[in-house]
Structures are given as structure tokens and as C-alpha cells.
C-alpha atoms as a PDB file:
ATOM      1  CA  UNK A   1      59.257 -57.808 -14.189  1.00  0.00           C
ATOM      2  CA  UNK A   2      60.972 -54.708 -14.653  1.00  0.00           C
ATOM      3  CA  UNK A   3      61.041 -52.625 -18.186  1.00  0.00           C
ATOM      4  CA  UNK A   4      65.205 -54.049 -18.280  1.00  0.00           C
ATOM      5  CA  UNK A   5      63.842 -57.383 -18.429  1.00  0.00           C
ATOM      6  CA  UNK A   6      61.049 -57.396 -20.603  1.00  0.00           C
ATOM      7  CA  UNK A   7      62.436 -59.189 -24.266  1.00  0.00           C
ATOM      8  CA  UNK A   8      60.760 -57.977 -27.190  1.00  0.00           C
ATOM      9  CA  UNK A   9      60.305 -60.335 -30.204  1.00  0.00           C
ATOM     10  CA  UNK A  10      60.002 -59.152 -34.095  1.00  0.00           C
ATOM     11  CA  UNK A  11      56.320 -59.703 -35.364  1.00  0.00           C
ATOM     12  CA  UNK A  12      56.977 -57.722 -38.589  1.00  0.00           C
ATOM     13  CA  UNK A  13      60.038 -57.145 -40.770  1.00  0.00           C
ATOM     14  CA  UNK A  14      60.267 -53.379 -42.059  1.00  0.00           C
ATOM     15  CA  UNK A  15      58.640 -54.417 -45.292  1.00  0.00           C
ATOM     16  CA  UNK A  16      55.470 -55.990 -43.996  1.00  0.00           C
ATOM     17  CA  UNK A  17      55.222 -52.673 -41.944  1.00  0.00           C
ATOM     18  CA  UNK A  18      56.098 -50.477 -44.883  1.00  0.00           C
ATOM     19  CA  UNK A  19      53.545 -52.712 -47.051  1.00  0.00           C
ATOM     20  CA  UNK A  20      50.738 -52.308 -44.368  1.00  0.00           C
ATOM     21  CA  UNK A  21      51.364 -48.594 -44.523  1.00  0.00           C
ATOM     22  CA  UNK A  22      50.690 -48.682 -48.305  1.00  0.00           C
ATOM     23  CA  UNK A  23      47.764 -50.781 -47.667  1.00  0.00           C
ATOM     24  CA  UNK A  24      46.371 -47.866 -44.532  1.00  0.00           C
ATOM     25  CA  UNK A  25      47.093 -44.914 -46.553  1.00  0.00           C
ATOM     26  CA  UNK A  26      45.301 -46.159 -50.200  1.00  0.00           C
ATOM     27  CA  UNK A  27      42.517 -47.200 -48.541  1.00  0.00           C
ATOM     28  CA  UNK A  28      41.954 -44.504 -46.862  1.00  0.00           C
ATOM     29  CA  UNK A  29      42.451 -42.441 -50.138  1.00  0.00           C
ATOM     30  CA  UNK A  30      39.815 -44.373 -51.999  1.00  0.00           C
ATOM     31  CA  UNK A  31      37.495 -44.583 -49.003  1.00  0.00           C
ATOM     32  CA  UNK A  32      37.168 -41.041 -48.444  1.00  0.00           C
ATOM     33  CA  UNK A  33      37.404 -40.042 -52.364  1.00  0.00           C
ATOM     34  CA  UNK A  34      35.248 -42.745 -53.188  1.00  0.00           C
ATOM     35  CA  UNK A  35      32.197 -42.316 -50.512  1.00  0.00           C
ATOM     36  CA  UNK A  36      32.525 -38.746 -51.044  1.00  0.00           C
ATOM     37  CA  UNK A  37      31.761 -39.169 -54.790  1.00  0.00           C
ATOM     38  CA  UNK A  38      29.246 -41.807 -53.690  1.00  0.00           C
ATOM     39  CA  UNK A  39      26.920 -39.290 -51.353  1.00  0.00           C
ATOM     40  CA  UNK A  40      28.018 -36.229 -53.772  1.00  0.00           C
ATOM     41  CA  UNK A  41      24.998 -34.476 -52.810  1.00  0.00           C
ATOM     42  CA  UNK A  42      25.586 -34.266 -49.329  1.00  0.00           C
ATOM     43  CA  UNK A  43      26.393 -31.414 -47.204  1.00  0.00           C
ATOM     44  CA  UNK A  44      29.524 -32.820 -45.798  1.00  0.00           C
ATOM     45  CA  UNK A  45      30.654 -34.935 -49.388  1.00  0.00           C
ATOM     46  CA  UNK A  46      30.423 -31.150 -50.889  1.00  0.00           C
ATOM     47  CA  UNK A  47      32.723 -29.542 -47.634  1.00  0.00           C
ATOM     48  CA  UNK A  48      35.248 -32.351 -47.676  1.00  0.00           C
ATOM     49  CA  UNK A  49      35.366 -31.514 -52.415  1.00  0.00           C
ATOM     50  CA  UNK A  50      35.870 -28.299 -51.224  1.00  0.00           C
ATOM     51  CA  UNK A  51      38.610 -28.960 -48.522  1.00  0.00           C
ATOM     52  CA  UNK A  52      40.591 -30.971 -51.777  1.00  0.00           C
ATOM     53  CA  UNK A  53      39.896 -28.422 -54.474  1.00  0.00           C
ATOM     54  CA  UNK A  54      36.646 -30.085 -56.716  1.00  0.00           C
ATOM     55  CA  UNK A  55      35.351 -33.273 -57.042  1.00  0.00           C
ATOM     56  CA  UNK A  56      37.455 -33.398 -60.017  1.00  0.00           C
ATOM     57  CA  UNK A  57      40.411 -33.468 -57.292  1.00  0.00           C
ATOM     58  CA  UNK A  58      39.115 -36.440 -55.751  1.00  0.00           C
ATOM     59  CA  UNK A  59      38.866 -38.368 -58.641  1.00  0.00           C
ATOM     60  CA  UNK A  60      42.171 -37.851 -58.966  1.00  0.00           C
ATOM     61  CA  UNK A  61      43.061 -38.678 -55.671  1.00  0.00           C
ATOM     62  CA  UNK A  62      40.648 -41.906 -56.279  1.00  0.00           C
ATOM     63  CA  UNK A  63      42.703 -43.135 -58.961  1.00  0.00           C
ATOM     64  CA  UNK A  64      46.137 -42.551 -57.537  1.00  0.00           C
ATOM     65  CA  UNK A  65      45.243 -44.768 -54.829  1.00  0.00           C
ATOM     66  CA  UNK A  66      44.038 -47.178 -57.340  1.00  0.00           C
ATOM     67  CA  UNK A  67      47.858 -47.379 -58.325  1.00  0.00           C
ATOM     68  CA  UNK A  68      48.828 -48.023 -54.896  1.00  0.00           C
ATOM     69  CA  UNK A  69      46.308 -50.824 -54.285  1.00  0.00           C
ATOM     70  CA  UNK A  70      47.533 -52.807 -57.626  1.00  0.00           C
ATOM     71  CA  UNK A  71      51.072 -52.118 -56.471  1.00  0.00           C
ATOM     72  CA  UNK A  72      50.921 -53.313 -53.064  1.00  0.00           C
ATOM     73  CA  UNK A  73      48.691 -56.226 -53.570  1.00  0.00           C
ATOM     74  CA  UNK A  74      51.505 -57.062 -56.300  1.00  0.00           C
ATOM     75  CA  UNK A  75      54.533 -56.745 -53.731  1.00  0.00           C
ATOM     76  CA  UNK A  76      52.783 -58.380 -50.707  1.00  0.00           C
ATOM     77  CA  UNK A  77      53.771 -62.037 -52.855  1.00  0.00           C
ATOM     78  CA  UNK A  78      56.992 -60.732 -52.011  1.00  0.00           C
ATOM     79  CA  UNK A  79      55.796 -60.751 -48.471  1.00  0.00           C
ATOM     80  CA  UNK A  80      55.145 -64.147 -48.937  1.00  0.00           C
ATOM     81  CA  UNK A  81      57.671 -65.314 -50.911  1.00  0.00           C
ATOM     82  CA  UNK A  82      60.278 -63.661 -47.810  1.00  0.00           C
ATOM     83  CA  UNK A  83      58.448 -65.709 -44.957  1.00  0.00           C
ATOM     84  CA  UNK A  84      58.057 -68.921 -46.730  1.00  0.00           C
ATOM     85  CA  UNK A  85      61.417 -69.161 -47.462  1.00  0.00           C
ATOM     86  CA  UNK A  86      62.508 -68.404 -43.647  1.00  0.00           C
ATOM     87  CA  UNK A  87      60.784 -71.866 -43.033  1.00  0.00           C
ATOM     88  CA  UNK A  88      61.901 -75.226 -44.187  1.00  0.00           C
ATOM     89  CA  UNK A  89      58.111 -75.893 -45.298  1.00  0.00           C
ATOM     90  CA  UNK A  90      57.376 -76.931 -49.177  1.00  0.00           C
ATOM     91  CA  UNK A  91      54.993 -73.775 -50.669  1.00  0.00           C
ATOM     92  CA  UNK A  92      51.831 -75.691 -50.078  1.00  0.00           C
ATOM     93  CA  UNK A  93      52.975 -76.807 -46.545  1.00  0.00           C
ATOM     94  CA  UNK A  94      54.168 -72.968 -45.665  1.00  0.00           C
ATOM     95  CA  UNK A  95      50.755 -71.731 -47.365  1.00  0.00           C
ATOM     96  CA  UNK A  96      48.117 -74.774 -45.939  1.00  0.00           C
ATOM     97  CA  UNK A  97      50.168 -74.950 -42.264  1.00  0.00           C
ATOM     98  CA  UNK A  98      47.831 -74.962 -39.295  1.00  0.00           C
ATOM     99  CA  UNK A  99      50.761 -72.636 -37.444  1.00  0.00           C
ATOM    100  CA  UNK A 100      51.481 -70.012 -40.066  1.00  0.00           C
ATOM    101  CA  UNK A 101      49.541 -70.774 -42.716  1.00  0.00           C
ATOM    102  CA  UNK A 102      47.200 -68.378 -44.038  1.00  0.00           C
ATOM    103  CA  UNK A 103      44.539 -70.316 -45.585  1.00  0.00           C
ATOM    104  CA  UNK A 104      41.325 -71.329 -43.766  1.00  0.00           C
ATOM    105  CA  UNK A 105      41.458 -74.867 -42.030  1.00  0.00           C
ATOM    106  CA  UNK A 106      39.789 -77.317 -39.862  1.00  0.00           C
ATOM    107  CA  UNK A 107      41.717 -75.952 -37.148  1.00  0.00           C
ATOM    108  CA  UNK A 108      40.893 -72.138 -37.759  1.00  0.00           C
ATOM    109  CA  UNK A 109      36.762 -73.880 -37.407  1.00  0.00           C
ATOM    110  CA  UNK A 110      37.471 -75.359 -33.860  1.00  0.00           C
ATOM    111  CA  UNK A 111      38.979 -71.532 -32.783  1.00  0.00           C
ATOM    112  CA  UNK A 112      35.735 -70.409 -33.713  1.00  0.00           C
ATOM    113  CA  UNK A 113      33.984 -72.601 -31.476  1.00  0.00           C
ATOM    114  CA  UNK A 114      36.343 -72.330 -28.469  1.00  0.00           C
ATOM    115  CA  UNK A 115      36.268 -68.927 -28.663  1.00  0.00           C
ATOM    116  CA  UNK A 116      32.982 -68.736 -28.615  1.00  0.00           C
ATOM    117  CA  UNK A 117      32.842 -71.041 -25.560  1.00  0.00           C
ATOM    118  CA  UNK A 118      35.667 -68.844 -23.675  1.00  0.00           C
ATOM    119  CA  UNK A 119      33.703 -65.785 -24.369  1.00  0.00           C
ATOM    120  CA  UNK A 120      30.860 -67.060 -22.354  1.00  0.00           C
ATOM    121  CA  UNK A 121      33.455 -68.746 -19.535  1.00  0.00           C
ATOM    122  CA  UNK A 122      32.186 -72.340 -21.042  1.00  0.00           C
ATOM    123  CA  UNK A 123      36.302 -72.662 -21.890  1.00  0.00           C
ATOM    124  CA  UNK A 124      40.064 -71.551 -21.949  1.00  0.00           C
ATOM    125  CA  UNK A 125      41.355 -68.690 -23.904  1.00  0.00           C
ATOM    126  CA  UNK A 126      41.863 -70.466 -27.689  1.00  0.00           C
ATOM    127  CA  UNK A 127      45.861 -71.444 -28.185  1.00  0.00           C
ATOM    128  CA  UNK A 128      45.714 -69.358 -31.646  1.00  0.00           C
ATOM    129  CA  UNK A 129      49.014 -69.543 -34.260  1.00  0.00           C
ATOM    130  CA  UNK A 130      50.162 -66.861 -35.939  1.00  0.00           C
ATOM    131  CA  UNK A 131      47.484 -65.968 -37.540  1.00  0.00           C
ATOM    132  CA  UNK A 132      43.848 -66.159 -35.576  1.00  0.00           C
ATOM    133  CA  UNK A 133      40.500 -66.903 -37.674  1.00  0.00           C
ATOM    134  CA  UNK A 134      39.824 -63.200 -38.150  1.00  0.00           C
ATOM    135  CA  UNK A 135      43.015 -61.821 -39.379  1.00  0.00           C
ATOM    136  CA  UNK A 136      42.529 -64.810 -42.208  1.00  0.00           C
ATOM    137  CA  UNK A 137      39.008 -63.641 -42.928  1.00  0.00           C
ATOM    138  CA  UNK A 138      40.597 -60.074 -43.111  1.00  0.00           C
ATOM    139  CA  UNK A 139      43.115 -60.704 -45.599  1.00  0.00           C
ATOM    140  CA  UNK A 140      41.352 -62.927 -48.059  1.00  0.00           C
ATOM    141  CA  UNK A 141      38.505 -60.003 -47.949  1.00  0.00           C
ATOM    142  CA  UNK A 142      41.031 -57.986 -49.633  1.00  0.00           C
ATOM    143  CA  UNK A 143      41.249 -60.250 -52.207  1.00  0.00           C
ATOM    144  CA  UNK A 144      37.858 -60.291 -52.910  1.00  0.00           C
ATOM    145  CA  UNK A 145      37.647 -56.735 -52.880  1.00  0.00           C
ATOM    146  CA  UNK A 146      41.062 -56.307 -55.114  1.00  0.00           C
ATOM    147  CA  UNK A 147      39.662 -58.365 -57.204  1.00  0.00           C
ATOM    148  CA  UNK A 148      35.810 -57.132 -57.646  1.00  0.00           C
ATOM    149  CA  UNK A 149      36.801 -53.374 -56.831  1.00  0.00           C
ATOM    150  CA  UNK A 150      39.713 -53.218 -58.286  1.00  0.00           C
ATOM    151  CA  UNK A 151      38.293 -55.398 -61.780  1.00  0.00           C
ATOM    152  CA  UNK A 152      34.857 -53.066 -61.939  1.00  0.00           C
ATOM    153  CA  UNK A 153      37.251 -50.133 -61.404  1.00  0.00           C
ATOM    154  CA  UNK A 154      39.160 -50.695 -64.360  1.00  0.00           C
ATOM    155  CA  UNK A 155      36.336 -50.990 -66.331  1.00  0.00           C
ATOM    156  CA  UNK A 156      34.613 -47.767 -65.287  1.00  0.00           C
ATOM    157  CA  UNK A 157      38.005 -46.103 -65.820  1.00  0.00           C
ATOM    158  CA  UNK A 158      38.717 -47.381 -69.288  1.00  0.00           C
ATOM    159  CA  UNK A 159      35.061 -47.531 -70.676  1.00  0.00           C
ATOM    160  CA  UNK A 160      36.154 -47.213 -74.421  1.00  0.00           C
ATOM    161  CA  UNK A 161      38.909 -50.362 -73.794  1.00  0.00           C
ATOM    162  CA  UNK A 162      36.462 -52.508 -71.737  1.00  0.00           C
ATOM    163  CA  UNK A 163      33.343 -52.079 -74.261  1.00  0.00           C
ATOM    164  CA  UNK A 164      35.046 -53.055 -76.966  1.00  0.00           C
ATOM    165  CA  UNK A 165      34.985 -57.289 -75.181  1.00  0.00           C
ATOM    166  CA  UNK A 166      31.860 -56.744 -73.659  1.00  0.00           C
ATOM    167  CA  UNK A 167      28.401 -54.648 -74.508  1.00  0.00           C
ATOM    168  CA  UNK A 168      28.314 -51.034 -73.084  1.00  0.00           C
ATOM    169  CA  UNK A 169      25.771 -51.705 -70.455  1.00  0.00           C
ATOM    170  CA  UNK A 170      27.641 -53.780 -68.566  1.00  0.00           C
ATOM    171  CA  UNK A 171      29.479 -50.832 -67.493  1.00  0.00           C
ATOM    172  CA  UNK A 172      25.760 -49.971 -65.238  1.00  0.00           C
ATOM    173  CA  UNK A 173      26.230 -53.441 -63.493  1.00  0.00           C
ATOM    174  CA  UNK A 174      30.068 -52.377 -63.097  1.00  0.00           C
ATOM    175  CA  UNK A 175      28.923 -48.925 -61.509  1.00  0.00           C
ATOM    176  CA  UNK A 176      26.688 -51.142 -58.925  1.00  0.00           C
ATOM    177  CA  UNK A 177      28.932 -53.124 -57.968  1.00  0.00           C
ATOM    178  CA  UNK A 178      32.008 -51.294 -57.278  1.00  0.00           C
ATOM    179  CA  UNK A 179      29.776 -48.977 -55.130  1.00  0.00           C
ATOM    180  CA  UNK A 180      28.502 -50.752 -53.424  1.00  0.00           C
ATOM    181  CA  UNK A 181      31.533 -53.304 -52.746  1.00  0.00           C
ATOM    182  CA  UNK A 182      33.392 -50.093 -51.790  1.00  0.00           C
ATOM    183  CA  UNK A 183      30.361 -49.292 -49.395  1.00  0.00           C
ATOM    184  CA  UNK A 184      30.718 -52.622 -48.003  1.00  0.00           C
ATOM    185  CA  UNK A 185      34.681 -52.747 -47.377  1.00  0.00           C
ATOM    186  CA  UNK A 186      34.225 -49.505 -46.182  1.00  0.00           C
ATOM    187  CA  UNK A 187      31.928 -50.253 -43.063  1.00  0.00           C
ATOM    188  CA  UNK A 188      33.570 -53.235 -42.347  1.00  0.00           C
ATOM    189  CA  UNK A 189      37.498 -51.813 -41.691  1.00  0.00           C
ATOM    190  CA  UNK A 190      36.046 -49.202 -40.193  1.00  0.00           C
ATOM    191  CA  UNK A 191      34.172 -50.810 -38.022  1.00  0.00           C
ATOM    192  CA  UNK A 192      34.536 -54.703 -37.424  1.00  0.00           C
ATOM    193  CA  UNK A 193      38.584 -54.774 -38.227  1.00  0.00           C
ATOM    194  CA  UNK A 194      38.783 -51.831 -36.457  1.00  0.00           C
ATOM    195  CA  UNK A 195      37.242 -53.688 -33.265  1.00  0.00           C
ATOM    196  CA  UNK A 196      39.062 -56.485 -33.640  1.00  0.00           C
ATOM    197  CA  UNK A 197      42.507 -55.006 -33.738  1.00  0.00           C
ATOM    198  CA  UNK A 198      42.391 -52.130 -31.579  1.00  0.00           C
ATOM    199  CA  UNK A 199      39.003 -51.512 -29.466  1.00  0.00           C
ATOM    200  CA  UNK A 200      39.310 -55.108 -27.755  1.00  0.00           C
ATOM    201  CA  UNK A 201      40.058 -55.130 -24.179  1.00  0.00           C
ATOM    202  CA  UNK A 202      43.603 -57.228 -25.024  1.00  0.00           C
ATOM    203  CA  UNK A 203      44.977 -54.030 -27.069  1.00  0.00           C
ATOM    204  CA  UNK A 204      42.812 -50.977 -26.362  1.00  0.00           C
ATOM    205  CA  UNK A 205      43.476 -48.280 -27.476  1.00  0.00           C
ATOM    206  CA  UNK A 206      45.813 -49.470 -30.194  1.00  0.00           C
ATOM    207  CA  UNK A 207      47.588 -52.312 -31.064  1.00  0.00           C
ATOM    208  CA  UNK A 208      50.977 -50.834 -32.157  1.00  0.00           C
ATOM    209  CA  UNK A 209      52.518 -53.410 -33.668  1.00  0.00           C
ATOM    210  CA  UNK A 210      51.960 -52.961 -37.504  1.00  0.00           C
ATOM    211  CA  UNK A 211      53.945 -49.700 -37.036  1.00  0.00           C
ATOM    212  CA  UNK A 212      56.894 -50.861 -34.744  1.00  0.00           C
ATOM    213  CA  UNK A 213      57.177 -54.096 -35.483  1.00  0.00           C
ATOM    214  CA  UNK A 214      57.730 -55.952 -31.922  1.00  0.00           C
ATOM    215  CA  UNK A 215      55.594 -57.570 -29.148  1.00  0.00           C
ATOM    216  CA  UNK A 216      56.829 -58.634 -25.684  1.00  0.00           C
ATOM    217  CA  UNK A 217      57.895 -62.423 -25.687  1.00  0.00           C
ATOM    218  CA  UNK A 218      55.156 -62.548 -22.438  1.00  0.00           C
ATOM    219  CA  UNK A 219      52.598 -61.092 -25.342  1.00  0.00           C
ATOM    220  CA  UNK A 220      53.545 -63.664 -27.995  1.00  0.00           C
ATOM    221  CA  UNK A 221      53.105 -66.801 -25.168  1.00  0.00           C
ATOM    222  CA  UNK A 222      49.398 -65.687 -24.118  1.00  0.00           C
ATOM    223  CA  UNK A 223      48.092 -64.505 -27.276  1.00  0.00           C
ATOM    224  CA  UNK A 224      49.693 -66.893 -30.371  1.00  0.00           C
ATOM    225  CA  UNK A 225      51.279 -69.807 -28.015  1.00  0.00           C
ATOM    226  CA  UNK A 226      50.975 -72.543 -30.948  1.00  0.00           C
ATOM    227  CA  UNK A 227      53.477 -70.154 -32.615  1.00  0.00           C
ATOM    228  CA  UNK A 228      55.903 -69.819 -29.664  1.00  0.00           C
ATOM    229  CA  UNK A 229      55.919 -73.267 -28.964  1.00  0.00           C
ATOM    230  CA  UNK A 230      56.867 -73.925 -32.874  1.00  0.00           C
ATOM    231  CA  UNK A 231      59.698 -71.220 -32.681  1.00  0.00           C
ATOM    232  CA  UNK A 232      60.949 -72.745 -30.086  1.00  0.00           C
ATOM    233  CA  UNK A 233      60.759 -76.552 -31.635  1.00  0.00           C
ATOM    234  CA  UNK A 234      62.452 -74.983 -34.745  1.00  0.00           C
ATOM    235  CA  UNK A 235      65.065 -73.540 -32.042  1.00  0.00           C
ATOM    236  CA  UNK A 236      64.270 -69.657 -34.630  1.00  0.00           C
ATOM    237  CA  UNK A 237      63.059 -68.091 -31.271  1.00  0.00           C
ATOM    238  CA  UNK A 238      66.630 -66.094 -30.708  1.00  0.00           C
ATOM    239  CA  UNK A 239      66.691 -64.843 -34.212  1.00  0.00           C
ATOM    240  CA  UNK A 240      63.172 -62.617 -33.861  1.00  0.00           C
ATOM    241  CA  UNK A 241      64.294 -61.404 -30.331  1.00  0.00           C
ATOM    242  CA  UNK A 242      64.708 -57.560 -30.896  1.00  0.00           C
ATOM    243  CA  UNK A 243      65.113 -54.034 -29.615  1.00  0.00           C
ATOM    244  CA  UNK A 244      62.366 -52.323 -27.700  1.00  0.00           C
ATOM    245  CA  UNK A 245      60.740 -50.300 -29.906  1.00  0.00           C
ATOM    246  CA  UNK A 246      62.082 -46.648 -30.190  1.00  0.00           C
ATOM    247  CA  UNK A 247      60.033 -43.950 -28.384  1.00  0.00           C
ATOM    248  CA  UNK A 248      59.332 -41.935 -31.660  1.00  0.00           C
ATOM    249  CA  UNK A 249      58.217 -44.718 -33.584  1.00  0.00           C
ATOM    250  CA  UNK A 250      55.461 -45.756 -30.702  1.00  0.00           C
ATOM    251  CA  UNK A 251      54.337 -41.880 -30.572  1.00  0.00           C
ATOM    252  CA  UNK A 252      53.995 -42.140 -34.783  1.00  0.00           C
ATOM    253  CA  UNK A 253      52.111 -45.393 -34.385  1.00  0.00           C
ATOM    254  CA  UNK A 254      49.908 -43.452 -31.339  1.00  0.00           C
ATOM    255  CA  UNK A 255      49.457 -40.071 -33.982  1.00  0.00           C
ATOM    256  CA  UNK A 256      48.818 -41.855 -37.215  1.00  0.00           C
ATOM    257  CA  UNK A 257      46.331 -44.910 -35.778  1.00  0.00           C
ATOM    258  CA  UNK A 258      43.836 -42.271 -33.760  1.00  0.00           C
ATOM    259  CA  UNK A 259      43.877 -40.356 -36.893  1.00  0.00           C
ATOM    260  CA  UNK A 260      43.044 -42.902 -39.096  1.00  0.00           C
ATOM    261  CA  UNK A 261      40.636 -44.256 -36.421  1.00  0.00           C
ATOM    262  CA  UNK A 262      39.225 -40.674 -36.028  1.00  0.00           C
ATOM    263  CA  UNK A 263      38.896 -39.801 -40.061  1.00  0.00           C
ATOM    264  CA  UNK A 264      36.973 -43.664 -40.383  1.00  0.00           C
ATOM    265  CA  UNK A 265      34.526 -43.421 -37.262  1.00  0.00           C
ATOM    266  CA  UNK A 266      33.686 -40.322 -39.279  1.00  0.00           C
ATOM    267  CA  UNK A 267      33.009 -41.202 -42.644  1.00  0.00           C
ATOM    268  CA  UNK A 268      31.275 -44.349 -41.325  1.00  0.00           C
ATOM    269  CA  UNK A 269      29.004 -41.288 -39.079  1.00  0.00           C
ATOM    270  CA  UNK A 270      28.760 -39.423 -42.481  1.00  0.00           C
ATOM    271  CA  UNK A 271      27.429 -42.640 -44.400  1.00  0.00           C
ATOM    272  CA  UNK A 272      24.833 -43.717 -41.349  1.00  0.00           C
ATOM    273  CA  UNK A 273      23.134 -40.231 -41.583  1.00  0.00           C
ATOM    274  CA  UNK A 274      23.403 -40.045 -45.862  1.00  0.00           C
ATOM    275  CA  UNK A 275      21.657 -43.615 -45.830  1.00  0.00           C
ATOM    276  CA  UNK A 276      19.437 -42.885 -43.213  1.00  0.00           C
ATOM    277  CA  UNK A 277      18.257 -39.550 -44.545  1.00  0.00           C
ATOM    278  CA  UNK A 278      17.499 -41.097 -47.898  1.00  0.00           C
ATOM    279  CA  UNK A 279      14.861 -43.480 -45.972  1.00  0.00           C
ATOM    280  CA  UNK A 280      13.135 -40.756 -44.638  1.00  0.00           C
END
């Protein structure tokens, strides 16, 4: 098939992409601030203080991205909101669907165990929906961590608010627990969603499509064919069909993922060896 005949569907609406971006760019704000701050007495916490100004800079920086996390986790029922009303599915259908749905379900269980089987050739490739079992686990993990970051957060940022409901100590269990939290989310995007959205074979070295918004229609059939096959039932599969992405936008998406890639391989280095030194 030549590059004139390849037909590119939409994936993501501007918004979703725009939202994601919010989503990149304050986490990466509060990882960095906030595992810098962390391992303050490490050689490379102190250079990257200095790089910003102070520490006092980064805590700054740390609570500016704070802002961004409330207001994004905020719009994204927007998000929601937008899709579910593209569909002629009540809210609970649109939100418990086996197709687009985002919660967990007895279908998302059996994925796990035929992909498990086609990893080791004991079965076909898994006939995923829009969303696989990973990208599920990935976005209620940011509610978890919105909620338990974001709620220990508060209280170590308004201390004299907080301890005037509940007994000043609590703010030491509040310290523990948003550090370590924030240790946890911070290994794990950097690392296992990292894997499973870029560094697998499928969409090495990047999977573009957060930033321009479009797939190939031969991309959509072999990786999310229970959605295809609905799009077409619902006869909405010629009102996602789109423009190849634009040249600049796929050279931003190129620039800005390796970065981010590059700046959370090394933090995750610069954590390994703080961790790792304190042992010995």
C-alpha cells in the first residue's frame, strides 16, 4: 500500500491531547522537584537545585505543578463527559462497556490470560477494545495517586489548616506517605508505562499518537479490532477518518517524548544509585 492510500483514523480529539500534555509536563515537574527534595543530600539532587536556582525554587516549582495536577484531573470529566455523549450508551453503560469502557471487567481478566498465552505462542494476539488491561490499570493508578498524593500534599502544604481536624502528628504519617507514594508513581511511569507504551516491539521507539492524534485504519484493525468492528456496527467509522498527521507535529511528538524518556530513565538512574548507596 502506498503512503496515498494509507487512511488515518482520529484516536484523540485536540483536548485529550492537550489534557495528556498537562498530565506529561506536571508530572514531570513534581517528579523531578519532588525526588530531588526527596534525596536532597545527594550530589546530583544538589546540581539539578542549583541548575533551578535553590531548593527553595523547586518547591516552588513542586507546588505549581500541584495546581496543574488538581486542574487536569478536574477537566479530564470533561474528557469523559465529551466521549460518552458521542455514544448512544446510558453513563453506566458508556462507563461499565466491555468496548470503551474504562472500568475493569471480566473481559479485561480473560485479556490477561490470552495474552499471556500469545506471549508464549500457546494463542492468538488478544482482540483488545479501546482500551487494553494496562492502559485501565494506568489510569485508575492516577487516581489513587491524585487522591493519596495529592490529599497528603495538601496537608503538608497547609499544616496550620489541616491540624486544626486532626492532631499534629499525623502530618509525620502524611510526610511518609506522600514520599514514598511519589517514589512509587515515580518508578513505575518511568519505567513499566514507559515499556508498555513506547519500548514494545509494536511501537518502538515511540508511540506518537498522544501528540498527533491519528493511527492508520490498518493499526486500529490489528491492535483494538473489538473497537473497529463496533465503529463499524455503529456505521461512526467515517466520522474519525482524518488527515495524516502534519510533519511538524510528528517531529514535536519525536523531540518532546525522547526528552521526557531521556530526563525519566535518568532520575529513575539517580534514585537506583541514592537507594542503593544508602544500603551500603
Amino acid at each position: 500500500m502506498s503512503e496515498k492510500e494509507i487512511v488515518y483514523v482520529q484516536r484523540f480529539s485536540v483536548f485529550a491531547r492537550v489534557l495528556h500534555f498537562t498530565v506529561i509536563v506536571s508530572f514531570m515537574t513534581l517528579a523531578v522537584t519532588g525526588m530531588v527534595l526527596k534525596f536532597a543530600s545527594e550530589d546530583w539532587a544538589g546540581a539539578i537545585a542549583d541548575f533551578f536556582g535553590s531548593f527553595w525554587v523547586l518547591g516552588i516549582l513542586h507546588r505549581i505543578g500541584a495546581i496543574f495536577t488538581v486542574a487536569y484531573f478536574v477537566l479530564h470529566f470533561v474528557l469523559i463527559f465529551q466521549s460518552w455523549k458521542k455514544t448512544s450508551k446510558s453513563l453506566l453503560g458508556f462507563l461499565f462497556d466491555k468496548t470503551v469502557g474504562m472500568v475493569p471487567n471480566l473481559q479485561d481478566g480473560k485479556e490477561i490470560v490470552q495474552t499471556l498465552k500469545w506471549f508464549v505462542g500457546k494463542g492468538p494476539m488478544p482482540r483488545y477494545g479501546r482500551w487494553t488491561y494496562w492502559e485501565k490499570f494506568d489510569y485508575f493508578a492516577v487516581f489513587w495517586g491524585v487522591a493519596v498524593i495529592g490529599g497528603t500534599g495538601f496537608c503538608l502544604w497547609f499544616p496550620e489548616m489541616v491540624t486544626i481536624l486532626i492532631p499534629g502528628i499525623w502530618l509525620n504519617v502524611a510526610t511518609i506517605i506522600h514520599s514514598d507514594e511519589a517514589l512509587l508513581a515515580t518508578g513505575f511511569i518511568f519505567t513499566i508505562h514507559f515499556f508498555n507504551t513506547h519500548i514494545r516491539p509494536e511501537k518502538f521507539p515511540l508511540d506518537k499518537v498522544i501528540f498527533t492524534g491519528a493511527i492508520t485504519l490498518d493499526e486500529l484493525k490489528h491492535e483494538r479490532p473489538r473497537e473497529y468492528e463496533m465503529l463499524v456496527e455503529e456505521g461512526r467509522l467515517e466520522d474519525i477518518i482524518c488527515k495524516k498527521p502534519p510533519g511538524w507535529l510528528v517531529f514535536f511528538a519525536y523531540v518532546f517524548g525522547f526528552s521526557a524518556l531521556t530526563v525519566g530513565v535518568t532520575l529513575v538512574f539517580g534514585i537506583i544509585y541514592a537507594m542503593v548507596k544508602s544500603i551500603f
